[in-house]
N, C-alpha and C. Protein backbone atom coordinates (compact mmCIF):
# COMPACT_ATOMS: atom_id res chain seq x y z
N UNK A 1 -6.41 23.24 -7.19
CA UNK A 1 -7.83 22.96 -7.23
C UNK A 1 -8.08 21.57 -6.64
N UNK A 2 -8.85 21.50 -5.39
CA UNK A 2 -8.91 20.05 -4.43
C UNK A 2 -10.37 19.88 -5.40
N UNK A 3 -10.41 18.23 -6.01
CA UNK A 3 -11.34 17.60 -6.63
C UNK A 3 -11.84 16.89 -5.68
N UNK A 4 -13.09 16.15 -5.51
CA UNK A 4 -14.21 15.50 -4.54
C UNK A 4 -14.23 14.49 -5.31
N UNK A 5 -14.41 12.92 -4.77
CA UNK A 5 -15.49 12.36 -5.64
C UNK A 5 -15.99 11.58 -4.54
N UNK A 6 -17.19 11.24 -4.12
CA UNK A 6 -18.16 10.49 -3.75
C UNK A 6 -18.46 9.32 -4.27
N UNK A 7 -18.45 8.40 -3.01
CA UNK A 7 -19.43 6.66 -3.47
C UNK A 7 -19.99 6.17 -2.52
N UNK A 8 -21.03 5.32 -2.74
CA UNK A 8 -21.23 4.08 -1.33
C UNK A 8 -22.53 4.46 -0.95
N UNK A 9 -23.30 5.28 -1.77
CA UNK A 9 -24.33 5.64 -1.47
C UNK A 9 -25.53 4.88 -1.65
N UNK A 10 -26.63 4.64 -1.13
CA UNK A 10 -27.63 3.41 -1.84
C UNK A 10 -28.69 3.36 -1.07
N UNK A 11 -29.19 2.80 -1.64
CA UNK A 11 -30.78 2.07 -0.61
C UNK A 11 -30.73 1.02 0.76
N UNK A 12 -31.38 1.72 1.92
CA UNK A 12 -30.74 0.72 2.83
C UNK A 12 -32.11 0.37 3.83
N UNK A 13 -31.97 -0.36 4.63
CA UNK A 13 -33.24 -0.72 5.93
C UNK A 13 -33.25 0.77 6.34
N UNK A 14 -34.12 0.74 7.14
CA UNK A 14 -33.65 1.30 8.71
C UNK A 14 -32.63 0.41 9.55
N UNK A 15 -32.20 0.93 10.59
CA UNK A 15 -31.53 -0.30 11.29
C UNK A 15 -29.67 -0.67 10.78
N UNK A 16 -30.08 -0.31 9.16
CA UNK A 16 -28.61 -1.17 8.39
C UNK A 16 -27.93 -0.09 8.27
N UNK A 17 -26.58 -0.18 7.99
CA UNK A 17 -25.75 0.33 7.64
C UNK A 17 -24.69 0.74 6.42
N UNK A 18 -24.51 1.92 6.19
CA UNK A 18 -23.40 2.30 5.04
C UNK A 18 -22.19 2.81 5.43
N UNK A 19 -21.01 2.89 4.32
CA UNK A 19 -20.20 3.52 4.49
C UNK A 19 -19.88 4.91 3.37
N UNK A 20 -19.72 6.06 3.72
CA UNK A 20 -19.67 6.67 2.40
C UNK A 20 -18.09 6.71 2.24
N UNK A 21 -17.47 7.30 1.00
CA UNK A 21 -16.32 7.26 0.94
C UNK A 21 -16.20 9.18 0.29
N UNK A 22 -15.09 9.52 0.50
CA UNK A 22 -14.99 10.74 -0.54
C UNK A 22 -13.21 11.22 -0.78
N UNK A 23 -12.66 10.48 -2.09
CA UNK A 23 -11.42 10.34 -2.36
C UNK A 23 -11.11 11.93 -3.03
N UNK A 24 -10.21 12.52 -2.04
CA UNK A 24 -9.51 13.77 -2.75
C UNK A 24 -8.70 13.98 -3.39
N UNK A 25 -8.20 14.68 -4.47
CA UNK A 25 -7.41 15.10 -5.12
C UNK A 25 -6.75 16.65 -5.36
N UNK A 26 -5.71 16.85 -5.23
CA UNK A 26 -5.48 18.19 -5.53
C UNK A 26 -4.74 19.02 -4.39
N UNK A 27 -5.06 17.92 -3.36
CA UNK A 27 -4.45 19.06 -2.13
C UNK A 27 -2.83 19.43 -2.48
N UNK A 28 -2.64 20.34 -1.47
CA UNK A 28 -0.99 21.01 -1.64
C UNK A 28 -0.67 20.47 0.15
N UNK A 29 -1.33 19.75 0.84
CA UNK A 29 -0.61 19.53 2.09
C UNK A 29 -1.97 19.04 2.55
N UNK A 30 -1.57 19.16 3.79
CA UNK A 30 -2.42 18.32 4.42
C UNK A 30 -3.59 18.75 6.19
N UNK A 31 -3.41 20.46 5.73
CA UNK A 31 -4.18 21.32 6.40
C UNK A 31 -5.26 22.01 5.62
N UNK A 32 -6.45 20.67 6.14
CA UNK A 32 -7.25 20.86 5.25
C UNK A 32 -8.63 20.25 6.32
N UNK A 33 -9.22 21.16 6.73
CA UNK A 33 -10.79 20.14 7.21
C UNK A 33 -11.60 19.96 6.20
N UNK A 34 -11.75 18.44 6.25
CA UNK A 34 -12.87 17.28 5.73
C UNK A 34 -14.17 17.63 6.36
N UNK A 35 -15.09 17.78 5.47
CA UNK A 35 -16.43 17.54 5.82
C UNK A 35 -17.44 17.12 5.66
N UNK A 36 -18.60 16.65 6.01
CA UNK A 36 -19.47 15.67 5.02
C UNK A 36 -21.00 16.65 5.75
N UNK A 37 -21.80 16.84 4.69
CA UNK A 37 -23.03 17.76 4.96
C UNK A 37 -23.91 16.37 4.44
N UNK A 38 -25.51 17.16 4.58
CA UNK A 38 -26.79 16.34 3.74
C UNK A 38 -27.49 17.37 3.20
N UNK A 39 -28.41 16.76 2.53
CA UNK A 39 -29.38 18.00 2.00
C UNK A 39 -30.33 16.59 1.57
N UNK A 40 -31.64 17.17 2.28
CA UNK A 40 -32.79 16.30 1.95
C UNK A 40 -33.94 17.02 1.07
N UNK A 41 -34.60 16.65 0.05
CA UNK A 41 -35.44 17.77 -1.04
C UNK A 41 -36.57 18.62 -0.03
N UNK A 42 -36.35 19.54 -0.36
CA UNK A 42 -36.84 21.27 0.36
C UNK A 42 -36.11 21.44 1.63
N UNK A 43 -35.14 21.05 1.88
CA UNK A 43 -34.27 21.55 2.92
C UNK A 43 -32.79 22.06 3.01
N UNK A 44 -32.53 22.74 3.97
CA UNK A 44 -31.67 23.30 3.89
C UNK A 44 -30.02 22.45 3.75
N UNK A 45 -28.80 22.33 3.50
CA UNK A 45 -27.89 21.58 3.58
C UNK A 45 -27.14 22.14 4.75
N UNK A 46 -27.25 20.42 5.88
CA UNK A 46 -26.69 20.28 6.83
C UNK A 46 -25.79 19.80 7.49
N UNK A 47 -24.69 20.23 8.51
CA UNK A 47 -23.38 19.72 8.42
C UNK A 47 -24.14 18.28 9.42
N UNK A 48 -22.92 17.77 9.13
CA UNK A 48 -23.45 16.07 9.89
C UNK A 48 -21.57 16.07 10.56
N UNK A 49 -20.75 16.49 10.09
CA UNK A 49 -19.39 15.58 10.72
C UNK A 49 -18.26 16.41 9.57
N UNK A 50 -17.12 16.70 10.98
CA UNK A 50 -15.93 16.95 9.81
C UNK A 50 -14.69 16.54 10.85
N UNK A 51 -12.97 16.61 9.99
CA UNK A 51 -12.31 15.63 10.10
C UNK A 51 -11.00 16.96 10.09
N UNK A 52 -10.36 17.18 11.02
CA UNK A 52 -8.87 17.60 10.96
C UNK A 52 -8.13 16.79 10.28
N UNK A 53 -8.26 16.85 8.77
CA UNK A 53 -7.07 16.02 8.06
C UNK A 53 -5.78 15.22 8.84
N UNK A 54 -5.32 16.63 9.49
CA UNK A 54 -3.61 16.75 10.20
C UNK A 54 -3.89 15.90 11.12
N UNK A 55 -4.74 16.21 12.15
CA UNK A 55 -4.19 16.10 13.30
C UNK A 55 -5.70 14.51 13.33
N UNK A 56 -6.33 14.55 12.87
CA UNK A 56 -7.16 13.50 13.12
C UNK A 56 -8.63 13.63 13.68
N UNK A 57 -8.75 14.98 14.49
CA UNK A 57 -9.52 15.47 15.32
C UNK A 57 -11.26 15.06 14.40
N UNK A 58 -11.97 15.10 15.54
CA UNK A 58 -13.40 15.12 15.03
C UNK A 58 -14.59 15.45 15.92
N UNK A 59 -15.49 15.95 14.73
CA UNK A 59 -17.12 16.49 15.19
C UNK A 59 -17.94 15.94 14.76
N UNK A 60 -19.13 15.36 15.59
CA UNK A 60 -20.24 15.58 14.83
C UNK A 60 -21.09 15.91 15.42
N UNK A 61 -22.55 16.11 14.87
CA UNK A 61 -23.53 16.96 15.23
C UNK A 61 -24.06 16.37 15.84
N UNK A 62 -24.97 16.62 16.87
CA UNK A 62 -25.80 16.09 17.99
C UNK A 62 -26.69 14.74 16.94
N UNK A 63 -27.48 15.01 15.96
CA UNK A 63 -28.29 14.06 15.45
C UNK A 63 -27.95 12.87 14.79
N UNK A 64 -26.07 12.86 15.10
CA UNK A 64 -25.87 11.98 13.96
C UNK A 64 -24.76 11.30 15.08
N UNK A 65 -24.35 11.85 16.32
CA UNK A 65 -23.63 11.31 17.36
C UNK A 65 -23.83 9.58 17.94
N UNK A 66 -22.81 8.91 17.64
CA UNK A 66 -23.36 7.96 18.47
C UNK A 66 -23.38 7.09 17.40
N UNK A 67 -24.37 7.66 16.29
CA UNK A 67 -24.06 6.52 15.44
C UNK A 67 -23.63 6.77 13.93
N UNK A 68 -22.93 7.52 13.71
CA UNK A 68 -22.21 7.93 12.60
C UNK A 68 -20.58 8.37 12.91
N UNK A 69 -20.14 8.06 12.14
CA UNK A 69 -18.13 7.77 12.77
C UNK A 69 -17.56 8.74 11.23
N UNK A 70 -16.91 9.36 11.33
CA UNK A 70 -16.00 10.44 10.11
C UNK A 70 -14.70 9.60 10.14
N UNK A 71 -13.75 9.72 9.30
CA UNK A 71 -12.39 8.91 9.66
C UNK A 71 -11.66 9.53 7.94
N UNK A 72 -10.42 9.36 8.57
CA UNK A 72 -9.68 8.86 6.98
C UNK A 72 -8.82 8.24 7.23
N UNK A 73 -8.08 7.79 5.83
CA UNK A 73 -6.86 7.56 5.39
C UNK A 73 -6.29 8.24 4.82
N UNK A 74 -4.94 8.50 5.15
CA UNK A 74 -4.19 9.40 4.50
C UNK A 74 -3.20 8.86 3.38
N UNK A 75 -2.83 7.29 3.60
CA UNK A 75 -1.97 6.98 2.46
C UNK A 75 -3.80 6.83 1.03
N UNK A 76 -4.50 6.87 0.85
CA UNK A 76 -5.40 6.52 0.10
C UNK A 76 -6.28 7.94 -0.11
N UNK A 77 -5.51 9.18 0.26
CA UNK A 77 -6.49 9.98 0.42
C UNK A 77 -7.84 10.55 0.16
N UNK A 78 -8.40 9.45 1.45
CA UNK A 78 -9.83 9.10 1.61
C UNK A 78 -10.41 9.28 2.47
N UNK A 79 -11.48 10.25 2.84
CA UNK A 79 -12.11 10.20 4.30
C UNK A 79 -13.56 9.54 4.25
N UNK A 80 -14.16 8.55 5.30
CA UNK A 80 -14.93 7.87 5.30
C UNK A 80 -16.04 8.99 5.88
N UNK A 81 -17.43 8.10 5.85
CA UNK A 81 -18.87 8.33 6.45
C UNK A 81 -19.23 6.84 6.95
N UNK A 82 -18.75 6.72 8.14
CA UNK A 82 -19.51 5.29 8.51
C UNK A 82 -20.83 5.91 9.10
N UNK A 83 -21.95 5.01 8.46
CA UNK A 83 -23.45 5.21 8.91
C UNK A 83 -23.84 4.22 9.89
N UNK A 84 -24.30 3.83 10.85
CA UNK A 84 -25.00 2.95 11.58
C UNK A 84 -26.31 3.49 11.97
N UNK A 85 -27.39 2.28 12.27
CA UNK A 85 -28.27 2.59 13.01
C UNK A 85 -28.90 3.39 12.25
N UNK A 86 -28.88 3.57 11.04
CA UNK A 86 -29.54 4.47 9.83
C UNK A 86 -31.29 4.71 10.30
N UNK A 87 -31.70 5.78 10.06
CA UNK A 87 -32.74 6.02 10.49
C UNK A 87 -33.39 6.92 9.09
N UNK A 88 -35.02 6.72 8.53
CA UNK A 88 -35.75 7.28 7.26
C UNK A 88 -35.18 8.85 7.83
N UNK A 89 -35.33 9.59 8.41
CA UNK A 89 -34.87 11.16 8.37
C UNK A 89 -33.59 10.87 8.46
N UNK A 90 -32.73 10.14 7.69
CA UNK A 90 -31.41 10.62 7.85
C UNK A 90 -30.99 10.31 5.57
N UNK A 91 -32.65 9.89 5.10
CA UNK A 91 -32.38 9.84 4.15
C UNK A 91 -32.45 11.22 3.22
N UNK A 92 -31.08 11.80 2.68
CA UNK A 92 -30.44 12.64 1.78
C UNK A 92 -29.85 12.50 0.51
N UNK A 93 -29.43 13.87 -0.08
CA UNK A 93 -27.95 13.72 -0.45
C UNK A 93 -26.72 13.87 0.42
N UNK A 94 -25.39 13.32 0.28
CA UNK A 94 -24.74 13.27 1.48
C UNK A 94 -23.58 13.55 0.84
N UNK A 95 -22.93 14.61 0.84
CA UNK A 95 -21.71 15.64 0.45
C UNK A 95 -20.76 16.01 0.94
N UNK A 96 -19.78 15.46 0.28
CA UNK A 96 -18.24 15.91 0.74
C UNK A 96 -17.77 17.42 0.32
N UNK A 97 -17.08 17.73 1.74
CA UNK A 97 -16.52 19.03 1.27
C UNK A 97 -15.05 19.61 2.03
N UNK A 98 -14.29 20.09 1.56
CA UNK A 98 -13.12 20.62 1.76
C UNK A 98 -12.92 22.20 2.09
N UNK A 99 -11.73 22.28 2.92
CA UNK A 99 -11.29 23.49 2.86
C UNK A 99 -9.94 23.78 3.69
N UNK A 100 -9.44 24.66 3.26
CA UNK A 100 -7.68 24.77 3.69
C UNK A 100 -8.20 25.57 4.86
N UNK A 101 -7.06 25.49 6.04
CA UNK A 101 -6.92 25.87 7.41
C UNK A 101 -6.05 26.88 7.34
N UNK A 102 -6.14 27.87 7.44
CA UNK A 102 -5.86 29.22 7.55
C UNK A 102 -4.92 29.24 8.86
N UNK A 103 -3.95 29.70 9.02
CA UNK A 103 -3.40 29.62 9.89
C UNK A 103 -3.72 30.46 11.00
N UNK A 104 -3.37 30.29 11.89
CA UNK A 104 -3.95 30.83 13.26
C UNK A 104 -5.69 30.43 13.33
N UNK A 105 -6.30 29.95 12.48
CA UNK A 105 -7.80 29.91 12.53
C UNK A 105 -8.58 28.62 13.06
N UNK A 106 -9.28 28.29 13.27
CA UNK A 106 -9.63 26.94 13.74
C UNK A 106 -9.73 26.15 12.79
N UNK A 107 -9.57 24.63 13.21
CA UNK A 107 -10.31 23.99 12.11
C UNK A 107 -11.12 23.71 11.85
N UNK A 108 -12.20 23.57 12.83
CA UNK A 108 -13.61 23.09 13.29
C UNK A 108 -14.80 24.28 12.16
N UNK A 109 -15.27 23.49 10.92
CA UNK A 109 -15.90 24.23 10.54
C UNK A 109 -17.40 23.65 10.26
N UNK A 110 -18.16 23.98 10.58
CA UNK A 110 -19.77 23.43 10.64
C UNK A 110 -20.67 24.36 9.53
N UNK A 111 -20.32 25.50 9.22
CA UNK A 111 -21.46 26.19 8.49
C UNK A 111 -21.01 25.73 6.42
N UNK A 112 -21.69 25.48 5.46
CA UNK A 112 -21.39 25.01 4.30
C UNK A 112 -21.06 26.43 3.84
N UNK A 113 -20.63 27.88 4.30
CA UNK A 113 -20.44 28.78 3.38
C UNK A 113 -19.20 28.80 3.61
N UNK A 114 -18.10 28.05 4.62
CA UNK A 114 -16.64 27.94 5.06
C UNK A 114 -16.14 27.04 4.02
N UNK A 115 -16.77 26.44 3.51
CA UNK A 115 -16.18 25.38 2.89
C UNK A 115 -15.67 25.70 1.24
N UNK A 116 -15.14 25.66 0.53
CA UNK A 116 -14.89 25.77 -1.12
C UNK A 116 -14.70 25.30 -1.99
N UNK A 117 -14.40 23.79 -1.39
CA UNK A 117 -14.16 22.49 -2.58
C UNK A 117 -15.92 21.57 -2.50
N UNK A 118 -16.08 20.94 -3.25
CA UNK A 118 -17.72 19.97 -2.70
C UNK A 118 -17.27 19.45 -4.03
N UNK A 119 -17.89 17.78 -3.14
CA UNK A 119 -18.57 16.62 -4.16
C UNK A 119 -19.50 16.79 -4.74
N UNK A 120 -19.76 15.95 -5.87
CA UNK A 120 -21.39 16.18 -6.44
C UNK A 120 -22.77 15.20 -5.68
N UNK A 121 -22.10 14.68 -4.34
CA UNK A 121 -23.37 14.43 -4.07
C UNK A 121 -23.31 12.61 -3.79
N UNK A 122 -23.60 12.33 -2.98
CA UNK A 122 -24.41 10.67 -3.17
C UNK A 122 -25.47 10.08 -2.42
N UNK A 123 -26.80 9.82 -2.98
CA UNK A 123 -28.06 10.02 -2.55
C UNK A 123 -27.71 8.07 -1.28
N UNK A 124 -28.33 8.79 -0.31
CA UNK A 124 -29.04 8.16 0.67
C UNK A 124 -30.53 7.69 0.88
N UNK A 125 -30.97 6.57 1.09
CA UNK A 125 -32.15 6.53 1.35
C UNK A 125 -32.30 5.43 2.11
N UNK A 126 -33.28 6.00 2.90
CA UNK A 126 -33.52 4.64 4.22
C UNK A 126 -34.78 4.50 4.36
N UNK A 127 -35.49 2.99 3.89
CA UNK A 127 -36.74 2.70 3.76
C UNK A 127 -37.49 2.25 5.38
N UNK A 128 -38.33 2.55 5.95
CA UNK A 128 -38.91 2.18 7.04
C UNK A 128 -39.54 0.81 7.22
């Protein structure tokens, strides 16, 4: 059972910057894509960025390109959310999520029904 926990979440400018963090527990190895979604109140939850544990690889979504960075560490097993350039529609909840890589399958997973492990969440907000 891979555990989530979330931090680093807070009140920020526009303009300023965060980092989120989301420390795992539980894995059995290390084929596993990292992912970090949002969900803003009456909307749907959206992928923003995920992380080939293994191999390092990364995505993110057109709206968050450029100025949002995914990363981990593996001795600390921790994968980051660097935020820059924070913008009021990018204020959410902002959610970590996991899932084992199936062999032969890709890792690249963008839709939140692929996923099976999730954080509880750490609210974002960016004042104008």
């Amino acid at each position: 059972q891979v555990q989530l926990v979330e931090s680093g979440g807070g009140l920020v400018q526009a303009g300023g910057s965060l980092r989120l963090s989301c420390t795992a527990s539980g894995r059995t190895s290390n084929r596993y894509t990292m992912g970090w979604f949002r969900q803003a109140p009456g909307k749907e939850r959206d992928f923003v960025a995920a992380i080939n544990w293994s191999s390092g690889d990364t995505y993110h979504a057109d709206s968050v390109k450029g100025r949002f960075t995914i990363s981990r560490d593996n001795a600390k097993n921790t994968v980051y959310l660097q935020m820059n350039s924070l913008k009021p529609e990018d204020t959410a909840v902002y959610y970590c999520a996991a899932d084992e890589i199936a062999p032969g399958s890709s890792w690249l997973k963008w839709r939140s029904s692929r996923y099976d492990y999730w954080g509880q969440g750490t609210q974002v907000t960016v004042s104008s």
